[in-house]
Protein backbone atom coordinates (compact mmCIF):
# COMPACT_ATOMS: atom_id res chain seq x y z
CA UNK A 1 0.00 0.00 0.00
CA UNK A 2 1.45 3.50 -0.77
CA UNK A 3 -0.14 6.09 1.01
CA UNK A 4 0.23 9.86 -0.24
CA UNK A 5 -0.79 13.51 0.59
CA UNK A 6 -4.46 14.52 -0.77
CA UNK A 7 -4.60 16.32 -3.85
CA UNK A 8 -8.13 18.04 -5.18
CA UNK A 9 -7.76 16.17 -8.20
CA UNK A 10 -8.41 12.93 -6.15
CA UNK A 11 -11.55 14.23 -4.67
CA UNK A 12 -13.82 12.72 -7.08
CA UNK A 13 -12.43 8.95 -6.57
CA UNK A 14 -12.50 9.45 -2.42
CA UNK A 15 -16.27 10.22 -2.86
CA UNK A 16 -16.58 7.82 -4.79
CA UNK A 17 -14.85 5.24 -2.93
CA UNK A 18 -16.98 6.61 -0.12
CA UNK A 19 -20.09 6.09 -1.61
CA UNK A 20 -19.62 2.88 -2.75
CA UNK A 21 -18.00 1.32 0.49
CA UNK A 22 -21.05 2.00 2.68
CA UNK A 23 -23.30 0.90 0.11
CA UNK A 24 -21.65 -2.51 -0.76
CA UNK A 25 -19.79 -3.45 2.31
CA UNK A 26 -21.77 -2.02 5.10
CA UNK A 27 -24.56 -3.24 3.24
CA UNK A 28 -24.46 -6.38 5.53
CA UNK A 29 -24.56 -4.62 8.64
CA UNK A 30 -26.94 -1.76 7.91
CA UNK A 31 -30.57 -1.59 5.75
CA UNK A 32 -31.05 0.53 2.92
CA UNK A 33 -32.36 2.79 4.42
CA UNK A 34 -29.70 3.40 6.98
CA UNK A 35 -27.43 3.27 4.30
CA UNK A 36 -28.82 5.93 2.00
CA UNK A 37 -29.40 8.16 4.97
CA UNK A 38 -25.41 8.16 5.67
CA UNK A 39 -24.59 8.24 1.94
CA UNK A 40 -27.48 9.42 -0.20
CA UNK A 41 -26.27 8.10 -4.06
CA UNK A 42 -28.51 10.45 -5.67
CA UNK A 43 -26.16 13.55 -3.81
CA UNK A 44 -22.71 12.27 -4.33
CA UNK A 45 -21.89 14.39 -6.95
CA UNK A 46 -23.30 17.71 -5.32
CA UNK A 47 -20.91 16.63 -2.23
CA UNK A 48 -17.67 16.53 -4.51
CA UNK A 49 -16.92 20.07 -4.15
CA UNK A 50 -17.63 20.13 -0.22
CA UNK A 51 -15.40 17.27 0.14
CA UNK A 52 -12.46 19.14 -1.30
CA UNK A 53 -12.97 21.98 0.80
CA UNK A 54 -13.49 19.80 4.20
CA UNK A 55 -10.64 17.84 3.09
CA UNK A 56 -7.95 20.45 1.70
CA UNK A 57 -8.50 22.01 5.26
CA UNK A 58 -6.91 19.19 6.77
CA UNK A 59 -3.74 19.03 4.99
């Protein structure tokens, strides 16, 4: 595994990874329900540019 420093460009695929970790493999623990409520699929690209500004603050 190589880890490296966040870069705005990689915003999209972190969302994305985001989105579809909770909704594949939480999917055991949680219902749908639960699951869209944390990580709504029909917002993750409106949260894109939010998640570049909440993470570029933590650089």
């Amino acid at each position: 595994m190589k880890i490296i420093k966040f870069r705005e460009t990689d915003t999209e695929e972190i969302v994305s990874l985001f989105y579809k970790t909770v909704h594949s493999i939480n999917s055991k623990d949680y219902f749908q329900q639960e699951l869209d409520a944390w990580a709504p699929e029909d917002e993750k690209n409106s949260k894109v540019e939010s998640w570049k500004v909440s993470l570029s603050a933590r650089r």
